[in-house]
C-alpha atoms as a PDB file:
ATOM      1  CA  UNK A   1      -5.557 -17.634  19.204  1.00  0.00           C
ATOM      2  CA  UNK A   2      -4.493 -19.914  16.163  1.00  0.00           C
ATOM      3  CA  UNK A   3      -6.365 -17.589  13.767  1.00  0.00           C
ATOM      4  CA  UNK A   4      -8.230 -14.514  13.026  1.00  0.00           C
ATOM      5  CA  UNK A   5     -11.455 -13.820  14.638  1.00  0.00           C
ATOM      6  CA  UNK A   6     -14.606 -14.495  13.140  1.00  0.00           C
ATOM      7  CA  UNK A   7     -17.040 -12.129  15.214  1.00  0.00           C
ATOM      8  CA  UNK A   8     -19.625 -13.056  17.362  1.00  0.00           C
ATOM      9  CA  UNK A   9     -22.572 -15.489  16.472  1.00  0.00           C
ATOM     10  CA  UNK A  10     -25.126 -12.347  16.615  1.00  0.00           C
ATOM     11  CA  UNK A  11     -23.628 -10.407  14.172  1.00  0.00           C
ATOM     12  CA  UNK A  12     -21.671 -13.371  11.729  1.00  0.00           C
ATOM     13  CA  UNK A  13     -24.133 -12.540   8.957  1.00  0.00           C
ATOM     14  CA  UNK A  14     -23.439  -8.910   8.550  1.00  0.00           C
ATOM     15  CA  UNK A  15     -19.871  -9.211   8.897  1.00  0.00           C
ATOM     16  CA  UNK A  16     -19.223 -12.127   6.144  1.00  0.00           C
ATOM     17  CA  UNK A  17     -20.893  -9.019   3.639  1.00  0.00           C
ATOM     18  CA  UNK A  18     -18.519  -6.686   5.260  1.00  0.00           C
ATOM     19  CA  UNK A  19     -15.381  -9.189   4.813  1.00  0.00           C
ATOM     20  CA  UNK A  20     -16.799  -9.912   1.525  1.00  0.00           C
ATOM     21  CA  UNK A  21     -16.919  -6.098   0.001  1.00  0.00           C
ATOM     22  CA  UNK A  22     -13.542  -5.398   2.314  1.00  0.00           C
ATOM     23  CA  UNK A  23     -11.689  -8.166   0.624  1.00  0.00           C
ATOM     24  CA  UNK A  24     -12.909  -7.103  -2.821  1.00  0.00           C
ATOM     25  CA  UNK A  25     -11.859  -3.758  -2.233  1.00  0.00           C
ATOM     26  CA  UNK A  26      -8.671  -4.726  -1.120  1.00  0.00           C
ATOM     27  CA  UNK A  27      -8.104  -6.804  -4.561  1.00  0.00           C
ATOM     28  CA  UNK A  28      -9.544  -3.982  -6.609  1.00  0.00           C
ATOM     29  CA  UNK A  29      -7.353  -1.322  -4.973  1.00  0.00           C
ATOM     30  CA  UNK A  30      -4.288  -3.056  -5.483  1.00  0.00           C
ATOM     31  CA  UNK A  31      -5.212  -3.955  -9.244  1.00  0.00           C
ATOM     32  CA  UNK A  32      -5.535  -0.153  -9.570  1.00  0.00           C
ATOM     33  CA  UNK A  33      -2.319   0.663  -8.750  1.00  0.00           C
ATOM     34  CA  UNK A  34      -0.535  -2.184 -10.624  1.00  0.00           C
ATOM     35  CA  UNK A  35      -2.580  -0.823 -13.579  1.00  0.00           C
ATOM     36  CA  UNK A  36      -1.906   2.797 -12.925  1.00  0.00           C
ATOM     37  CA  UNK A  37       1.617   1.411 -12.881  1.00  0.00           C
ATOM     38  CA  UNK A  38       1.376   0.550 -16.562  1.00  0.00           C
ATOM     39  CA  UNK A  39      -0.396   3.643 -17.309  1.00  0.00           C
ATOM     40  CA  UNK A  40       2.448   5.597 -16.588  1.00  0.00           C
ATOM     41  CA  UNK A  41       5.570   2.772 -17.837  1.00  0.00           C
ATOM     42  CA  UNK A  42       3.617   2.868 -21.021  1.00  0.00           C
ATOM     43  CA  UNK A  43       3.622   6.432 -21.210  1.00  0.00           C
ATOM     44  CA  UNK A  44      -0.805   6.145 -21.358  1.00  0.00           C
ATOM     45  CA  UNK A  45      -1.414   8.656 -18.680  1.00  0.00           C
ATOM     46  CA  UNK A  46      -2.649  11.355 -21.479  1.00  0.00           C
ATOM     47  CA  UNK A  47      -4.315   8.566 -23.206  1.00  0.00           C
ATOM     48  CA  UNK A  48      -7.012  10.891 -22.337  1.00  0.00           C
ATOM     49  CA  UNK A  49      -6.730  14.209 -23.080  1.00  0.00           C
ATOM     50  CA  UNK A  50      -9.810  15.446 -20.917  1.00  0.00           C
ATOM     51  CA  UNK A  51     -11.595  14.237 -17.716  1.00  0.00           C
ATOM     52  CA  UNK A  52     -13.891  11.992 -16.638  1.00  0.00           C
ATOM     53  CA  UNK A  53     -14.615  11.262 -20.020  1.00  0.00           C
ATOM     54  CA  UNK A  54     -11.655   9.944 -22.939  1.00  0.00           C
ATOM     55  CA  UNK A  55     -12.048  12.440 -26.120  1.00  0.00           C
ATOM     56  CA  UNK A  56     -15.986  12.767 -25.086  1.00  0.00           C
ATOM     57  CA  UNK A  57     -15.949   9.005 -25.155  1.00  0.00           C
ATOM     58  CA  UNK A  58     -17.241   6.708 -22.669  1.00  0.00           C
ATOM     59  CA  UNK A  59     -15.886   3.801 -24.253  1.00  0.00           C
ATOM     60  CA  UNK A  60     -14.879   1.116 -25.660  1.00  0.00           C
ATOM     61  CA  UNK A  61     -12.094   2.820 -27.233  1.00  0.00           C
ATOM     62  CA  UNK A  62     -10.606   0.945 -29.977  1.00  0.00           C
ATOM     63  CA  UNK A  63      -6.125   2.075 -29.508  1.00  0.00           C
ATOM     64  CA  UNK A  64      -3.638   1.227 -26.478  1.00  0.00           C
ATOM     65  CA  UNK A  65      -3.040   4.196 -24.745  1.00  0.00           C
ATOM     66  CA  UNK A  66      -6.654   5.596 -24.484  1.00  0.00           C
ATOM     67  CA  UNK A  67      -7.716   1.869 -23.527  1.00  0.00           C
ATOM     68  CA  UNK A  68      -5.219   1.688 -20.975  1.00  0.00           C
ATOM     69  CA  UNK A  69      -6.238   4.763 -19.223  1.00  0.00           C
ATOM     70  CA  UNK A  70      -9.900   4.733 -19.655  1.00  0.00           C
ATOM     71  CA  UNK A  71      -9.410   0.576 -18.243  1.00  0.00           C
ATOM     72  CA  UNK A  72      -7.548   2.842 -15.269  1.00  0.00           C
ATOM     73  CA  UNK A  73     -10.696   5.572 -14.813  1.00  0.00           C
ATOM     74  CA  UNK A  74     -13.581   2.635 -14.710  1.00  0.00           C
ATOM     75  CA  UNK A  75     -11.339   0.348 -12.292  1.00  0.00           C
ATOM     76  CA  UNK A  76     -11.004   3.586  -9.695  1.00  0.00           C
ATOM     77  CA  UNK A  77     -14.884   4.436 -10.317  1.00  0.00           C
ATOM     78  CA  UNK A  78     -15.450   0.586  -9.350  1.00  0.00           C
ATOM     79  CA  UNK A  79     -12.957   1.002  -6.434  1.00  0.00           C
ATOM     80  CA  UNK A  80     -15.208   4.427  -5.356  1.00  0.00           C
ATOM     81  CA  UNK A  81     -18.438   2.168  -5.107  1.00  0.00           C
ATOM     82  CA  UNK A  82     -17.294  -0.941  -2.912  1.00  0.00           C
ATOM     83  CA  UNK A  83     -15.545   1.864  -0.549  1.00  0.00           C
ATOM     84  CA  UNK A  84     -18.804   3.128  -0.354  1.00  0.00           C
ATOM     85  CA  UNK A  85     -20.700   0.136  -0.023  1.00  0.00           C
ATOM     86  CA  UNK A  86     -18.144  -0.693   2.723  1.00  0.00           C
ATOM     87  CA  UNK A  87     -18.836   2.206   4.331  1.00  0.00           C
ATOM     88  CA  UNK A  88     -22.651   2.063   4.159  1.00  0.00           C
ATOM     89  CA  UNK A  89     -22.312  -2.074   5.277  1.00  0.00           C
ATOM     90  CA  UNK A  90     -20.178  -0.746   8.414  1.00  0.00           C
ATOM     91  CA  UNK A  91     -22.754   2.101   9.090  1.00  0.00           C
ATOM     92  CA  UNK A  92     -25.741  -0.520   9.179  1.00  0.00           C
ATOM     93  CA  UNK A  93     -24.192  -3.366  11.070  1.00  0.00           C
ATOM     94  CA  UNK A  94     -24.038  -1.020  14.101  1.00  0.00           C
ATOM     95  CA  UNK A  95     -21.712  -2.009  17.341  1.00  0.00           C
ATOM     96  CA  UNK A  96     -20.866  -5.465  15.481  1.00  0.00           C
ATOM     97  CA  UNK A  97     -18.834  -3.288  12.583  1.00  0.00           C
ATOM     98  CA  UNK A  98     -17.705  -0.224  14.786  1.00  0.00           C
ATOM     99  CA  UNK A  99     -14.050  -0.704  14.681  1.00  0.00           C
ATOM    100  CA  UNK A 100     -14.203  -1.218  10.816  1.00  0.00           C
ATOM    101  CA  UNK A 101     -16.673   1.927  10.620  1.00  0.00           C
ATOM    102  CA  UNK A 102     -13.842   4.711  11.117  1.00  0.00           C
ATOM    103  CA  UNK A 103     -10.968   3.359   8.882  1.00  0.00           C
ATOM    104  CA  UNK A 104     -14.170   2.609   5.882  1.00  0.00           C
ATOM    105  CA  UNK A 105     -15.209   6.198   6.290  1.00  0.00           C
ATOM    106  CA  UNK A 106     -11.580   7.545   6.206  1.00  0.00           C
ATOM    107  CA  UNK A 107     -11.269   5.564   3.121  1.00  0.00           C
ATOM    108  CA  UNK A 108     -14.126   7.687   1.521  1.00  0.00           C
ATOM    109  CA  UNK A 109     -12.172  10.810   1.689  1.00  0.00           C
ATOM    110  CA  UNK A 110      -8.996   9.264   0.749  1.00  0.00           C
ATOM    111  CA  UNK A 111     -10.428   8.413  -2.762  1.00  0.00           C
ATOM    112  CA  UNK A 112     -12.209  11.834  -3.196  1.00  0.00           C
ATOM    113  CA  UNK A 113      -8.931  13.970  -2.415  1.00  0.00           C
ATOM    114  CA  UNK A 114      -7.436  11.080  -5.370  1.00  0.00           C
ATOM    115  CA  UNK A 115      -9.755  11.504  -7.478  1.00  0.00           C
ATOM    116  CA  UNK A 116      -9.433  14.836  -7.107  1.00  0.00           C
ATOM    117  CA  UNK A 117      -5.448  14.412  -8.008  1.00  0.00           C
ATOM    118  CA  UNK A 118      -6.426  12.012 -10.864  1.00  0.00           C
ATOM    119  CA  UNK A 119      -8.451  14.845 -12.721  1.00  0.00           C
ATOM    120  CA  UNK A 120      -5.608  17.107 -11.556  1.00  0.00           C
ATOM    121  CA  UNK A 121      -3.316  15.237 -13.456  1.00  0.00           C
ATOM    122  CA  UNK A 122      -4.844  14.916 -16.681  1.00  0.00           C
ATOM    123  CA  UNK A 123      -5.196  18.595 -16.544  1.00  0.00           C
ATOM    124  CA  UNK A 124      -1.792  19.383 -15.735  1.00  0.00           C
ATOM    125  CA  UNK A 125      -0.535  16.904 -18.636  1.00  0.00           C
ATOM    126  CA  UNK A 126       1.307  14.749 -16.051  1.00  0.00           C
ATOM    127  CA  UNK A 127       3.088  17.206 -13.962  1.00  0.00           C
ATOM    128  CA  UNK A 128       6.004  15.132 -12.531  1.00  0.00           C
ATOM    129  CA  UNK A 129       4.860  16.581  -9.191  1.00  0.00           C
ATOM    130  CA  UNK A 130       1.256  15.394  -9.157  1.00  0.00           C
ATOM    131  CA  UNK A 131       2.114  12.353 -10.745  1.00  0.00           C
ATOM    132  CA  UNK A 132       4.126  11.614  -7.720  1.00  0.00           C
ATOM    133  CA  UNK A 133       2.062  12.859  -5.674  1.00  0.00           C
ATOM    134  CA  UNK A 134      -1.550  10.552  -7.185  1.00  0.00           C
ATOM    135  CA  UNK A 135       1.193   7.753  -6.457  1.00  0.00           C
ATOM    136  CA  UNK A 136       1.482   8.483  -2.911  1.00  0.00           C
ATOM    137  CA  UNK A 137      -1.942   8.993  -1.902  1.00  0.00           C
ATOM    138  CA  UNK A 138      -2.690   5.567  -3.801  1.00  0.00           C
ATOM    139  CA  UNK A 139      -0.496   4.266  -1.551  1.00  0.00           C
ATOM    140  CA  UNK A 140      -1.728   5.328   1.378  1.00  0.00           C
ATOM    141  CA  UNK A 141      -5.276   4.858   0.385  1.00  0.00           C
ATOM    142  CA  UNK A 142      -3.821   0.856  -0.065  1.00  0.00           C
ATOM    143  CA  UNK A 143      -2.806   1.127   3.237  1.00  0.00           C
ATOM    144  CA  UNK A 144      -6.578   2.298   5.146  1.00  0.00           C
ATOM    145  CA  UNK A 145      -8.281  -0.563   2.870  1.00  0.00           C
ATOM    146  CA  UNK A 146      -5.338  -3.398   4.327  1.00  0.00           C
ATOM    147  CA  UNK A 147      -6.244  -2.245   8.203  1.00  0.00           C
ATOM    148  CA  UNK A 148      -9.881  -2.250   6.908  1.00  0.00           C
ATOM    149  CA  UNK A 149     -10.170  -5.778   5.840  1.00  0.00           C
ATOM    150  CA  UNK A 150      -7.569  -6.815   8.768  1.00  0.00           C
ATOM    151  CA  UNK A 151     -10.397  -4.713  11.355  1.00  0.00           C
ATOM    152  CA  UNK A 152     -13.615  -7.051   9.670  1.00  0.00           C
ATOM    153  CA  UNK A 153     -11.628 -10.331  10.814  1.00  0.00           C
ATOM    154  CA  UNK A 154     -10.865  -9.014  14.454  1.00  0.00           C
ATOM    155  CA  UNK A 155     -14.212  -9.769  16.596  1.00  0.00           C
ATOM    156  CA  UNK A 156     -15.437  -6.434  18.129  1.00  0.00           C
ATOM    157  CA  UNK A 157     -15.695  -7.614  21.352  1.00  0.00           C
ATOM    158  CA  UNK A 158     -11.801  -6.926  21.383  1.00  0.00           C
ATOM    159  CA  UNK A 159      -9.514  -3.824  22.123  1.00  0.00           C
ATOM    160  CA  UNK A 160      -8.606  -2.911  18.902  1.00  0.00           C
ATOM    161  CA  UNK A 161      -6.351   0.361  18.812  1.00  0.00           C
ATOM    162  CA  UNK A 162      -3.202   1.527  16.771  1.00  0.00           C
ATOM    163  CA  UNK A 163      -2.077   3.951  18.951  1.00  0.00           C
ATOM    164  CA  UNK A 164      -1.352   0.947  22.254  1.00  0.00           C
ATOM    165  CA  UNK A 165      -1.032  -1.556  20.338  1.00  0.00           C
ATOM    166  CA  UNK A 166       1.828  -1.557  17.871  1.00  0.00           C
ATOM    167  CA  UNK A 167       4.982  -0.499  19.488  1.00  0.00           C
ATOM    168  CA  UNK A 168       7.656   1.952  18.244  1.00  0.00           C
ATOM    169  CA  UNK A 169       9.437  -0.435  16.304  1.00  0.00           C
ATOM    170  CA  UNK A 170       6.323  -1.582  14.069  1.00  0.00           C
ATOM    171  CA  UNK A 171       5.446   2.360  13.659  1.00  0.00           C
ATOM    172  CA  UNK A 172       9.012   3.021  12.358  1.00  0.00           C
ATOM    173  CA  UNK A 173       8.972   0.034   9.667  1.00  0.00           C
ATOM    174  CA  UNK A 174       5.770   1.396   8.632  1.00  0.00           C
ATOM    175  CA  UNK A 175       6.954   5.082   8.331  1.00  0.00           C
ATOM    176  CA  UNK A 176      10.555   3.900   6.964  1.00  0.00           C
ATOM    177  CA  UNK A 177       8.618   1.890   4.138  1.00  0.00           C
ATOM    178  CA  UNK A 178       6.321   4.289   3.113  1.00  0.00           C
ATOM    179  CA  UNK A 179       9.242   6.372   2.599  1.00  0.00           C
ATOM    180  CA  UNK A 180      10.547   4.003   0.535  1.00  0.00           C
ATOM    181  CA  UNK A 181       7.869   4.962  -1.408  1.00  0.00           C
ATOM    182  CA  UNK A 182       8.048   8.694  -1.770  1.00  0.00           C
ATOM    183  CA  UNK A 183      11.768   8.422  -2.893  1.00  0.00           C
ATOM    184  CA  UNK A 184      11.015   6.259  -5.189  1.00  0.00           C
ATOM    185  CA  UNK A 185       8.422   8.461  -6.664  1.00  0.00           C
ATOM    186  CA  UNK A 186      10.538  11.550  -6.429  1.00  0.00           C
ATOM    187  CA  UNK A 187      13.478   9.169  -8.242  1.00  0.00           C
ATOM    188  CA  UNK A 188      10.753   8.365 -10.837  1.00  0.00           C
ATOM    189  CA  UNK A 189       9.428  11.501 -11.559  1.00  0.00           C
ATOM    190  CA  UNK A 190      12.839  13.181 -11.288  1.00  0.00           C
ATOM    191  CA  UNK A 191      14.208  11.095 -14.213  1.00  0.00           C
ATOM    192  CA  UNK A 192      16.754   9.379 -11.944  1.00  0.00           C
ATOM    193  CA  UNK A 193      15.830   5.555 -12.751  1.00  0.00           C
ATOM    194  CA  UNK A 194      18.992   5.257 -14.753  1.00  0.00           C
ATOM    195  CA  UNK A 195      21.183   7.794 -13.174  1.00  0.00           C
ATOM    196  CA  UNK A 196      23.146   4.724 -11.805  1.00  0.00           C
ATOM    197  CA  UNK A 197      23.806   1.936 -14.173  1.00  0.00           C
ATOM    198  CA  UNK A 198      25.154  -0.323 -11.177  1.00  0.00           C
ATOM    199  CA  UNK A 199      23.848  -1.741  -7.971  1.00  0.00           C
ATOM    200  CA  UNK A 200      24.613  -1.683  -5.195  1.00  0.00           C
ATOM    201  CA  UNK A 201      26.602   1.290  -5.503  1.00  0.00           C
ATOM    202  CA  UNK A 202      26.516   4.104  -8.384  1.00  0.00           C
ATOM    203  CA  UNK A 203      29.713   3.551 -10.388  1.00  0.00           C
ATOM    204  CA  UNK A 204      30.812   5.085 -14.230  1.00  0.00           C
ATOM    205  CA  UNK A 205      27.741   6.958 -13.789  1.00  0.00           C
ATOM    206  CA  UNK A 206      27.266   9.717 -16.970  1.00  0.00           C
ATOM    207  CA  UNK A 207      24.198  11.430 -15.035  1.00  0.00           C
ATOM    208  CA  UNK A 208      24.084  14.572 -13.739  1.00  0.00           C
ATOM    209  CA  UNK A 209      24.958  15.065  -9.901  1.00  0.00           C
ATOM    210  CA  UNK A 210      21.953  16.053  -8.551  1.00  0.00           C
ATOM    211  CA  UNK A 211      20.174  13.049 -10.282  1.00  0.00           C
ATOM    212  CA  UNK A 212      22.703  10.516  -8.849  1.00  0.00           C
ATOM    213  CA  UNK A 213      22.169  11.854  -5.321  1.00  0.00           C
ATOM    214  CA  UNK A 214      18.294  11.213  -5.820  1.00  0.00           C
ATOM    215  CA  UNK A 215      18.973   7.461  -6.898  1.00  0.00           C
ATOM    216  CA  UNK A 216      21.770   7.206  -3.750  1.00  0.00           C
ATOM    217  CA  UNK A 217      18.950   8.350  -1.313  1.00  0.00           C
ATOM    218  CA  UNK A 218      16.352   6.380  -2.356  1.00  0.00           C
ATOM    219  CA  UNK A 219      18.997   3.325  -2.375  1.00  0.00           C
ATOM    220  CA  UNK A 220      19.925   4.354   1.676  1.00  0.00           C
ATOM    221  CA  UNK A 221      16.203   4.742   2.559  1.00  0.00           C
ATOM    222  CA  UNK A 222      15.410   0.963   1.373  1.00  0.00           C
ATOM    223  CA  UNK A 223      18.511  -0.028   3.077  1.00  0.00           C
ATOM    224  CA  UNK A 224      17.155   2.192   6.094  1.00  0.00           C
ATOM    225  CA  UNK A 225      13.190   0.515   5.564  1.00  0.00           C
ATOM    226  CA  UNK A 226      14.350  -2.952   4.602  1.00  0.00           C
ATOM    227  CA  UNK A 227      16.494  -3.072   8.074  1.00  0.00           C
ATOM    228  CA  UNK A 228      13.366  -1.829  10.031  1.00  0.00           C
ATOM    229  CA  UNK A 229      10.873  -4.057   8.046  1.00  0.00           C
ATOM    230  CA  UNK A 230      12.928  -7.604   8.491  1.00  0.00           C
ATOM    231  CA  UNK A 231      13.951  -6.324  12.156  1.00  0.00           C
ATOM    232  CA  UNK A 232       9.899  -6.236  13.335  1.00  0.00           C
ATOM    233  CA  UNK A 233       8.952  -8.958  11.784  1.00  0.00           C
ATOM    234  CA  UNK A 234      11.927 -11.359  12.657  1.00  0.00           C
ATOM    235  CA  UNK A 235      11.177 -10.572  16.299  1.00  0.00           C
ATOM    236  CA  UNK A 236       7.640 -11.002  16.096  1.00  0.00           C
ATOM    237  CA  UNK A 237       8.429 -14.685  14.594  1.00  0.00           C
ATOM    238  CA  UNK A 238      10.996 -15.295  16.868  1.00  0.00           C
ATOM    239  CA  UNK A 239       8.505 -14.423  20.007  1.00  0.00           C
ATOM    240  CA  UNK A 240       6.383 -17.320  19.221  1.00  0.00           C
ATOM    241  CA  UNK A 241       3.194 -15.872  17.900  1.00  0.00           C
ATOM    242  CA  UNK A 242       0.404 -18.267  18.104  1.00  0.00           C
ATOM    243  CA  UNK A 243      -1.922 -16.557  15.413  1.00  0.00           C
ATOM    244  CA  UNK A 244      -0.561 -18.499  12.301  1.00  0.00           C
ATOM    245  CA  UNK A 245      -2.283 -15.948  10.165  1.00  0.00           C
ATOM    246  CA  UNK A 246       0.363 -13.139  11.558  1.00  0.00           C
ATOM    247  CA  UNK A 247       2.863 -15.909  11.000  1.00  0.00           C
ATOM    248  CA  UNK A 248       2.438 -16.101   7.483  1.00  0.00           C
ATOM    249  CA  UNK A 249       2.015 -12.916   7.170  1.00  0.00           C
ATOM    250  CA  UNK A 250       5.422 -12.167   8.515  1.00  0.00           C
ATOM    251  CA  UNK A 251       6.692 -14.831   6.077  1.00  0.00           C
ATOM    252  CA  UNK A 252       5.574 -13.380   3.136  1.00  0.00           C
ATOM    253  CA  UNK A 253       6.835 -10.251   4.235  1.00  0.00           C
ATOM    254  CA  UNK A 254      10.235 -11.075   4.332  1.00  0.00           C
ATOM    255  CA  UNK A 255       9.885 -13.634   0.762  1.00  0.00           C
ATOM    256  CA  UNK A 256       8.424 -10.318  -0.810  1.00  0.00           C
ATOM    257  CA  UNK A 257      10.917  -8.124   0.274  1.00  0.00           C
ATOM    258  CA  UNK A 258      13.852  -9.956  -0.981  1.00  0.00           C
ATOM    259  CA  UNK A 259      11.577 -10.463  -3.964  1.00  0.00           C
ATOM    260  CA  UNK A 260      11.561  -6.298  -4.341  1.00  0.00           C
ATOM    261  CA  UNK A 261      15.338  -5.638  -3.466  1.00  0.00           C
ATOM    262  CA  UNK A 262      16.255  -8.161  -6.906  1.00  0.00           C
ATOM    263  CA  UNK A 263      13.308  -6.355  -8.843  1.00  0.00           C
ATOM    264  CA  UNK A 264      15.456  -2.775  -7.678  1.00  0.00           C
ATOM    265  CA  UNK A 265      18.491  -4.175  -8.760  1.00  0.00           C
ATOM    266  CA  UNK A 266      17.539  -5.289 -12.121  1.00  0.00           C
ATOM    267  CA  UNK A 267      15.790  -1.766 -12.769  1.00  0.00           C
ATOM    268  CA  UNK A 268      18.994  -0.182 -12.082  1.00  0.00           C
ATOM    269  CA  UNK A 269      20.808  -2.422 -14.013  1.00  0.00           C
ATOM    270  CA  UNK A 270      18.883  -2.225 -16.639  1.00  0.00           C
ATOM    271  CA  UNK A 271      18.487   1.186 -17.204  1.00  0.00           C
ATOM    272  CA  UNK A 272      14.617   1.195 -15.631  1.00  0.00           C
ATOM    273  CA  UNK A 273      12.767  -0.968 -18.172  1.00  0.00           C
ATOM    274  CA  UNK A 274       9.436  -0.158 -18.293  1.00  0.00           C
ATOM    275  CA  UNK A 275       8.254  -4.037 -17.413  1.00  0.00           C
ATOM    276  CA  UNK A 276      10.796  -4.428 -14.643  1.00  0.00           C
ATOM    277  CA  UNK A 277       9.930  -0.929 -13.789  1.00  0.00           C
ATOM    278  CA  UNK A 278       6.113  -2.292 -13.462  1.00  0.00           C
ATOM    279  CA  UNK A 279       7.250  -5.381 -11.970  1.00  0.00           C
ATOM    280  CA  UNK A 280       8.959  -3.719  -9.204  1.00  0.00           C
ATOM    281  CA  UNK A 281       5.921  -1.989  -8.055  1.00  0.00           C
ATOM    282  CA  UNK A 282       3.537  -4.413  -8.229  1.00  0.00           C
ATOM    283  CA  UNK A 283       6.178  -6.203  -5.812  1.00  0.00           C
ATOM    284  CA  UNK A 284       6.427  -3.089  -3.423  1.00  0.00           C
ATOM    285  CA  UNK A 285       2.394  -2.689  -3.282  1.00  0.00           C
ATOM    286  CA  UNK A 286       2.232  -6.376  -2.493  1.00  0.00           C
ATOM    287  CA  UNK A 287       4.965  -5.878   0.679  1.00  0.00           C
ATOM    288  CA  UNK A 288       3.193  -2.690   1.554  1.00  0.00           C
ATOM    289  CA  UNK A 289      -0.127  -5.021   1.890  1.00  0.00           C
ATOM    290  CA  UNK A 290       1.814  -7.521   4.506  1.00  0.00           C
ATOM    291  CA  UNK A 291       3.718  -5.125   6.270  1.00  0.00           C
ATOM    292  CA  UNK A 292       0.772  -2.472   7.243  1.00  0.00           C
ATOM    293  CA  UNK A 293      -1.686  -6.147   7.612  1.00  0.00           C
ATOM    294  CA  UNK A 294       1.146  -7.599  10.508  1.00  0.00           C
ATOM    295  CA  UNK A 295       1.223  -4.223  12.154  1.00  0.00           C
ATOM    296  CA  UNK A 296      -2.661  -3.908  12.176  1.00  0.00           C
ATOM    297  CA  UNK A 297      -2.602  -6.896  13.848  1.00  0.00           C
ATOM    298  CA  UNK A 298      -0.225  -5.633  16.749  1.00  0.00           C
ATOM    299  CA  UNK A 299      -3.295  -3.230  17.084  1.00  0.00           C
ATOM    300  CA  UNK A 300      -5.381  -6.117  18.645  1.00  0.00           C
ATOM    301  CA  UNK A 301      -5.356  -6.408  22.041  1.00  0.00           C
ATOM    302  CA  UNK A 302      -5.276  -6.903  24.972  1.00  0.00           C
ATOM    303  CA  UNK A 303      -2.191  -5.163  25.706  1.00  0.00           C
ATOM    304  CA  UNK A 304       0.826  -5.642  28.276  1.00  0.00           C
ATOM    305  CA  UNK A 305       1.390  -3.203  30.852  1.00  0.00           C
ATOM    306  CA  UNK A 306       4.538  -1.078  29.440  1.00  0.00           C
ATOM    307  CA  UNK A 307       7.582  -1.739  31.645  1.00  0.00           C
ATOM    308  CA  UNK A 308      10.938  -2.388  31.628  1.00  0.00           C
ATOM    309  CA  UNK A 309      10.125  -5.772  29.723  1.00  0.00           C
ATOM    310  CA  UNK A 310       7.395  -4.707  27.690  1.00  0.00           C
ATOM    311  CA  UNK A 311       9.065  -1.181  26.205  1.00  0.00           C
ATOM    312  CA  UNK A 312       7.359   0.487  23.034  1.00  0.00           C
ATOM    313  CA  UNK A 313      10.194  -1.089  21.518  1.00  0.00           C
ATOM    314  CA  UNK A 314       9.932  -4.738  22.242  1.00  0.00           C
ATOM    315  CA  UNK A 315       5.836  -4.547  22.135  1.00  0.00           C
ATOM    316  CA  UNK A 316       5.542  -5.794  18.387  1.00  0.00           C
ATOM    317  CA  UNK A 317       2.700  -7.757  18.728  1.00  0.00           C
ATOM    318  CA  UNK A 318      -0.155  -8.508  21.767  1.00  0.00           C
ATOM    319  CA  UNK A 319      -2.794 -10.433  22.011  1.00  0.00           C
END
């Protein structure tokens, strides 16, 4: 296969609505987190001193930091309805959507629990802790809307299933890279950013211990993920993949990656900027796109009996 799947002729014009309202959501979601990003660099997140509404306002609101995260509240209300259009779409297309049905509906209560955590927030006056927390359900919510819009290009005629397809090594760059992510919040939140003023290593740092042992694990978990990350998708390149979208993919992974390491370093280095700061998320939400999209495609089958040459290790990819 030298691309991704366009379904069957008998249900084509159901699925380009689907791919349409997937791919939108995709875009939307990660413009949400960039933005809540800058919400919370620009120190907007209590913009807004009550919820749903800004000051009893609906809008427009006429200074920064009540723009910023009122812009925040209407972009997650307009990421709420094309989940839930998704959703519906899948529901109605019947057998031709039914692999794309279960991850859309997931998605549904994804956004209510962060939604939930949004008004949560507001209430608690950005609580480092739910702050954090809003952060990493965002990201995982990023994650169910990637294998989405990957599931609407894969025809359903195919084996399509995460638990045979992707072997251990894709599961563990996954898992390692979301980690990535919750030390990075915990460094964030903890007031660590700037707890080492050098990079690689932490030297003539003033901070307290405890903060430069939160920067120093965070530092040997992207080490840790970045290893894992570069080692699947080297080997899935190197195995000759014929799909070139997977191939890109894999590409892009690697470009972004090295992309996100330079956007660390300069944080460190200087002293967590609130732009670079932004920067360097936007970078790691883009990587967290190709990295869960590549595995999501190991999902596809079919798959290789598991044997000595086909271990859960070396199965990266099938088709």
């Amino acid at each position: 296969m030298t691309k991704l799947e366009r379904g069957s002729e008998q249900g084509a014009n159901p699925m380009r609505l689907i791919r349409v309202v997937s791919a939108l959501t995709l875009i939307a979601t990660y413009c949400l987190i960039v933005l809540g990003s800058t919400v919370r660099v620009t120190n907007s997140g209590m913009g807004c001193k009550d919820w749903p509404l800004c000051s009893g306002q609906v809008g427009p609101l006429s200074t920064f930091h009540p723009l910023m995260e009122q812009s925040h509240r209407y972009l997650a209300s307009l990421v709420t309805v094309l989940i839930i259009t998704l959703a519906l779409a899948t529901w109605r297309a019947g057998k031709v959507a039914h692999h794309v049905f279960i991850p859309a509906l997931l998605s549904i209560g994804v956004i209510l629990v962060q939604i939930v955590l949004g008004a949560v927030t507001v209430f608690t006056n950005n609580a480092p802790f739910t702050v954090a927390l809003h952060l990493l359900v965002a990201t995982f919510f990023l994650s169910v809307v990637t294998l989405s819009t990957v599931a609407t290009f894969v025809s359903p005629e195919r084996s399509w299933s995460l638990t045979q397809g992707p072997g251990r090594l894709a599961w563990s760059a996954v898992v390692a890279l979301y980690l990535v992510f919750v030390s990075g919040s915990i460094v964030v939140n903890g007031g660590a950013q700037s707890a080492c003023p050098s990079w690689p290593a932490c030297f003539s740092s003033r901070a307290a211990t405890g903060l430069v042992i939160l920067q120093l694990a965070h530092r040997s978990m992207v080490l840790i993920g970045s290893v894992l990350v570069v080692t699947f998708v080297v080997r899935l390149v190197r195995r000759g993949t014929n799909d070139a979208t997977e191939r890109n993919l894999a590409y892009a992974t690697l470009v972004l990656l090295g992309l996100q390491v330079v956007a660390g370093a300069l944080t460190a280095l200087e002293g967590g900027r609130a732009a670079i700061a932004d920067v360097h998320l936007a970078l790691g939400s883009a990587l967290w796109c190709c990295v869960v999209a590549v595995f999501a495609l190991c999902a596809r089958g079919p798959w290789r009996t598991r044997g000595p040459e086909s271990s859960p290790n070396a199965q990266l990819s099938n088709h």
